[in-house]
N, C-alpha and C. Protein backbone atom coordinates (compact mmCIF):
# COMPACT_ATOMS: atom_id res chain seq x y z
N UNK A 1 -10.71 41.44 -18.61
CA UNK A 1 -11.07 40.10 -19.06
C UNK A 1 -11.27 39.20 -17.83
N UNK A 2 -12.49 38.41 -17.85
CA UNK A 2 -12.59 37.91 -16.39
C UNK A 2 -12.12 36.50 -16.31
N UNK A 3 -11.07 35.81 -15.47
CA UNK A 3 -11.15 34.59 -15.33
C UNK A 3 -11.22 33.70 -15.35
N UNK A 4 -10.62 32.69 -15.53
CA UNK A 4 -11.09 31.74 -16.30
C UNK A 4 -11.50 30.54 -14.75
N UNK A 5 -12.46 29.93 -14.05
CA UNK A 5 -12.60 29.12 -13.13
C UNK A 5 -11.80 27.97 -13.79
N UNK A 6 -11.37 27.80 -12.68
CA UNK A 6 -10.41 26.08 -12.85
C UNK A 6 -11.42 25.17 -12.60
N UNK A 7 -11.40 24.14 -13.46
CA UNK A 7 -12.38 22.57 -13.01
C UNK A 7 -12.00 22.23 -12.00
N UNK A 8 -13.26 22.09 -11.61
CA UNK A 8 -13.33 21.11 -10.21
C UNK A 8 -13.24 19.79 -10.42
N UNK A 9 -12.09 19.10 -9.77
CA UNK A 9 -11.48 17.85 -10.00
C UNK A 9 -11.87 17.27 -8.40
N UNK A 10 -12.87 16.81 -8.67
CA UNK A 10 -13.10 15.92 -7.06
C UNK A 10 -12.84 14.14 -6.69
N UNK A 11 -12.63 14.10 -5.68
CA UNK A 11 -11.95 12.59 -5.93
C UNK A 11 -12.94 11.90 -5.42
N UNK A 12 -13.37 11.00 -6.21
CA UNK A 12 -14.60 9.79 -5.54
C UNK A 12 -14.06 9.03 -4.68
N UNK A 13 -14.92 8.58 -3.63
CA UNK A 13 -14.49 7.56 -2.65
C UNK A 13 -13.65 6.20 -2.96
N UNK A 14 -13.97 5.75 -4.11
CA UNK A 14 -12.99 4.88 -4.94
C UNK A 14 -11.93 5.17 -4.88
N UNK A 15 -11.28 6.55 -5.34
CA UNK A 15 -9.72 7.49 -5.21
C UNK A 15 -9.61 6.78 -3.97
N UNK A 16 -10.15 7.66 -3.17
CA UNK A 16 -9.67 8.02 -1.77
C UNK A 16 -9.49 6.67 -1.21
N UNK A 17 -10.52 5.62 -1.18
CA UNK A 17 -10.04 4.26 -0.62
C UNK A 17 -8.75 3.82 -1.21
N UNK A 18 -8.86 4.09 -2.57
CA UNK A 18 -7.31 3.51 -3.59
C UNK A 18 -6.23 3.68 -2.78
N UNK A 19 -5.93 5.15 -2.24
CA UNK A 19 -4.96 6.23 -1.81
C UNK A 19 -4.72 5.37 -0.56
N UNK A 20 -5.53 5.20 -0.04
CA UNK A 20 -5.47 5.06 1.29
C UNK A 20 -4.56 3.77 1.89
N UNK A 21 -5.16 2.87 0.77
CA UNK A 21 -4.74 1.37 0.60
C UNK A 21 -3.38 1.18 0.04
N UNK A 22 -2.71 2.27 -0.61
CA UNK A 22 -1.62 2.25 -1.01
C UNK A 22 -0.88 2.68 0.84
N UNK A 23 -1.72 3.90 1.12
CA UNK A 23 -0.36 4.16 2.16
C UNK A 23 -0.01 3.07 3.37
N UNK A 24 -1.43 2.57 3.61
CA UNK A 24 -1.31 1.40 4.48
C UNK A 24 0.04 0.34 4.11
N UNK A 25 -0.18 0.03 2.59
CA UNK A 25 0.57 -0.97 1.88
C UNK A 25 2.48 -0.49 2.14
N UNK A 26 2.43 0.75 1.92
CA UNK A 26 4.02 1.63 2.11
C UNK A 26 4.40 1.24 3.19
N UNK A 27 3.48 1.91 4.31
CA UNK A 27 3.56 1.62 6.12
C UNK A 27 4.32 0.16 6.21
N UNK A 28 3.44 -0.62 5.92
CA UNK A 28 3.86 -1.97 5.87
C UNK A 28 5.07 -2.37 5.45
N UNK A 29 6.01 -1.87 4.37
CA UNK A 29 6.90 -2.53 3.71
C UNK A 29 6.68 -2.78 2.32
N UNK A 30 5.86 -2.58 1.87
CA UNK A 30 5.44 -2.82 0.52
C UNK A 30 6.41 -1.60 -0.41
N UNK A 31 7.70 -2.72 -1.20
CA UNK A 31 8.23 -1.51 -2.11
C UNK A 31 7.65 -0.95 -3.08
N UNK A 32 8.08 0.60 -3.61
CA UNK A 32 7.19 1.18 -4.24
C UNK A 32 6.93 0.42 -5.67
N UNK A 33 8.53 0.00 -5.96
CA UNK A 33 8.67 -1.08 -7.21
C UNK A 33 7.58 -1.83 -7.56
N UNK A 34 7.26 -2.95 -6.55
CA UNK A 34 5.95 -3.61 -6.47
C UNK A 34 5.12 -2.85 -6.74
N UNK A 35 4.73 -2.34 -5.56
CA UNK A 35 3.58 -1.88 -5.01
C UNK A 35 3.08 -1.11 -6.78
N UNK A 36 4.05 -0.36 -7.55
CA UNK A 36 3.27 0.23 -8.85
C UNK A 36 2.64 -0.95 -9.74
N UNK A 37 3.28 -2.16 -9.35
CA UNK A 37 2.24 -3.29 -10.38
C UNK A 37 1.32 -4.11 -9.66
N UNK A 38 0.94 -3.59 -8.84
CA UNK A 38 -0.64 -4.15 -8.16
C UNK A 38 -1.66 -3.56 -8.54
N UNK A 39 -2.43 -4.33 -9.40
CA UNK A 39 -3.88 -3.83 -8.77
C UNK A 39 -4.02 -2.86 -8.21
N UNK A 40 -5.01 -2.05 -8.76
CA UNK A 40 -6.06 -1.14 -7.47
C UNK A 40 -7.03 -1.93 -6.32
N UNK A 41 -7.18 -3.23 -7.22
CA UNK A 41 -8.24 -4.06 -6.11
C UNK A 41 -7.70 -5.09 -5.60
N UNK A 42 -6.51 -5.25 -5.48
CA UNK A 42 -5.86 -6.21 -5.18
C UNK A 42 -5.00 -5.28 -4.00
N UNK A 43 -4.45 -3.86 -4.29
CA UNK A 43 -3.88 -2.84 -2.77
C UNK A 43 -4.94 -2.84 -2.14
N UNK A 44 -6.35 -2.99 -2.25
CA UNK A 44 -7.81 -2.62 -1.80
C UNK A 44 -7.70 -3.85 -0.57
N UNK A 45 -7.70 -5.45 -1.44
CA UNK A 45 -7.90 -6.23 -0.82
C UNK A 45 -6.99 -6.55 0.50
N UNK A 46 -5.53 -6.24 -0.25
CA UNK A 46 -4.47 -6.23 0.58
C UNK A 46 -4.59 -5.59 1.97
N UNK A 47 -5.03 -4.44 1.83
CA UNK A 47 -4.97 -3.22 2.85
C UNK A 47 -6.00 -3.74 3.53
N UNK A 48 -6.96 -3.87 3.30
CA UNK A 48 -8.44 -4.71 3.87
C UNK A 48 -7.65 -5.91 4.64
N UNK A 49 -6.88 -6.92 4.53
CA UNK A 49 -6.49 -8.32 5.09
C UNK A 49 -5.49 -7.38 6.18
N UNK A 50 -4.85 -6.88 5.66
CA UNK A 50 -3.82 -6.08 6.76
C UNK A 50 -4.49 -5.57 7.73
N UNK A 51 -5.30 -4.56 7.44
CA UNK A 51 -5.58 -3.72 8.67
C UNK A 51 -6.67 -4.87 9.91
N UNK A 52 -6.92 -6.33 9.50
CA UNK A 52 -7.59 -7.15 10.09
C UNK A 52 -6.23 -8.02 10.89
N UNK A 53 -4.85 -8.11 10.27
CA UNK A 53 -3.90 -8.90 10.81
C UNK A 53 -3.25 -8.14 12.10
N UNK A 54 -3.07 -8.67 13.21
CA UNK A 54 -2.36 -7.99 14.54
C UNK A 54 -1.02 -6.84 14.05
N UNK A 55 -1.22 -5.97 15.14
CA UNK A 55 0.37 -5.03 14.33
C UNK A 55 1.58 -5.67 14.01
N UNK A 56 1.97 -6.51 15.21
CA UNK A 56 3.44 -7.22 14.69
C UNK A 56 3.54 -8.53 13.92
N UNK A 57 2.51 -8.59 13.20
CA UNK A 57 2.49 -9.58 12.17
C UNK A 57 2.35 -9.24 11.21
N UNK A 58 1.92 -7.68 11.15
CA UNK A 58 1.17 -7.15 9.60
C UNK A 58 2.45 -7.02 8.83
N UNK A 59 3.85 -6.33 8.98
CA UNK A 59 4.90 -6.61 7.57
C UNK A 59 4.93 -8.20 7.00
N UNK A 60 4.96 -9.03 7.69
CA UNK A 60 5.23 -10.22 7.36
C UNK A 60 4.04 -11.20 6.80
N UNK A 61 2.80 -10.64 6.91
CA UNK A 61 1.41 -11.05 6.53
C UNK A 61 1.56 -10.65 5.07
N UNK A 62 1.77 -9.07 4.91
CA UNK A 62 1.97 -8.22 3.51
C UNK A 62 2.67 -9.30 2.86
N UNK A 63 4.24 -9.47 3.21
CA UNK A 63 4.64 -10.32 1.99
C UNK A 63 4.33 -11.12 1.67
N UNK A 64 3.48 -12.04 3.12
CA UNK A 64 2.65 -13.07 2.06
C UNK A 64 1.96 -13.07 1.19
N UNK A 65 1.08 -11.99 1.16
CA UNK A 65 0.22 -11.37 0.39
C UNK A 65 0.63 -11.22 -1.09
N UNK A 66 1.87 -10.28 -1.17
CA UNK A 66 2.36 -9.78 -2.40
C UNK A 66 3.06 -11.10 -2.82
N UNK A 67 3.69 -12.08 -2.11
CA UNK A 67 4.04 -13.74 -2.66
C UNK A 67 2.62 -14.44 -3.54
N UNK A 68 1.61 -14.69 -2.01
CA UNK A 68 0.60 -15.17 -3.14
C UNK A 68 0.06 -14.66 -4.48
N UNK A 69 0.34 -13.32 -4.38
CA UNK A 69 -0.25 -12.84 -5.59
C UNK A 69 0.67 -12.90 -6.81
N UNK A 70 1.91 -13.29 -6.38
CA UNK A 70 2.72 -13.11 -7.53
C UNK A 70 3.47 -12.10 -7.81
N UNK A 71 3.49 -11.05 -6.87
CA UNK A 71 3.75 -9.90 -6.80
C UNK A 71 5.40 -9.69 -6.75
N UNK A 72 5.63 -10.85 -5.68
CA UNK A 72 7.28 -10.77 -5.06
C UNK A 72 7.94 -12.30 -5.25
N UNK A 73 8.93 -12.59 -5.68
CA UNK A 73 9.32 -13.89 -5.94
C UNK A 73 9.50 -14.31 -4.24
N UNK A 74 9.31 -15.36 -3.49
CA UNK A 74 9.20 -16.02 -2.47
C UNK A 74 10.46 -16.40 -1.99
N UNK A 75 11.83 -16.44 -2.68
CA UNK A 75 12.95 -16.83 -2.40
C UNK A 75 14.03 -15.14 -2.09
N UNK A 76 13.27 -14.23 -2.39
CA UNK A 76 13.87 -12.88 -2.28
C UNK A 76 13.72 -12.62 -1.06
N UNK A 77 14.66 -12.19 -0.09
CA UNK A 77 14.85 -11.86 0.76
C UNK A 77 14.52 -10.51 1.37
N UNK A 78 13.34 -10.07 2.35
CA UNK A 78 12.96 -9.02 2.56
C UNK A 78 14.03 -8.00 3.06
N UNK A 79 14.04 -6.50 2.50
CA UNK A 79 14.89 -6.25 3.77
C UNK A 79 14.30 -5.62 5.23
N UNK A 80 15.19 -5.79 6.18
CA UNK A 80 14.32 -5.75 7.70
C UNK A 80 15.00 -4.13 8.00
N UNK A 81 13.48 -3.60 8.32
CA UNK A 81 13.78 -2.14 8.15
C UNK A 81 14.58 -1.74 9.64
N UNK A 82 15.39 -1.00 9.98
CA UNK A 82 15.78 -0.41 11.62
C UNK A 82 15.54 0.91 11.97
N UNK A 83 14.80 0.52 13.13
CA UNK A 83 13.42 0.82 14.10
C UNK A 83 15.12 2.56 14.48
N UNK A 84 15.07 3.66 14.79
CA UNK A 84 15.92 4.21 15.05
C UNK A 84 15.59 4.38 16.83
N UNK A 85 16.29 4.71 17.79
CA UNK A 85 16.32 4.85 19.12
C UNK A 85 16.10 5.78 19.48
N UNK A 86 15.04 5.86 20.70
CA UNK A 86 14.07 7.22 21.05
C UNK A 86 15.39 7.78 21.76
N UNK A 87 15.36 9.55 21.21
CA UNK A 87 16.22 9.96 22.01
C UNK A 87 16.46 10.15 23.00
């Protein structure tokens, strides 16, 4: 009995930007909590403003981001991640 071929499940560039914009968003600080009630075009836009903001401003740009949007209440206190020491 021959085989059955598996569907080809290919991911459109839409996916792949989606994907992408999420990991940027993680990198950053963005909890996953949040981060599951954003937008796809709103992680899009996010990730887009980020990857334009300098490196050591980009965690702290993000929360503005996820503040303006409504995302994160503004009085919640981020937590500040620690950097571990090169061995």
């Amino acid at each position: 009995m021959p085989a059955h071929p598996k569907p080809k499940i290919e991911a459109t560039s839409t996916d792949l930007v989606a994907i992408d914009a999420k990991r940027i968003l993680l990198r950053y600080g963005a909890p996953i909590a949040v981060l599951d009630k954003v937008s796809v075009a709103h992680r899009i836009e996010f990730a887009r403003e980020i990857a334009k903001t300098v490196l050591p401003q980009r965690e702290e740009r993000l929360r503005e981001l996820l503040v303006e949007g409504g995302y994160v209440d503004a009085s919640a206190n981020p937590k500040k991640r620690r950097r571990q020491a090169a061995p």
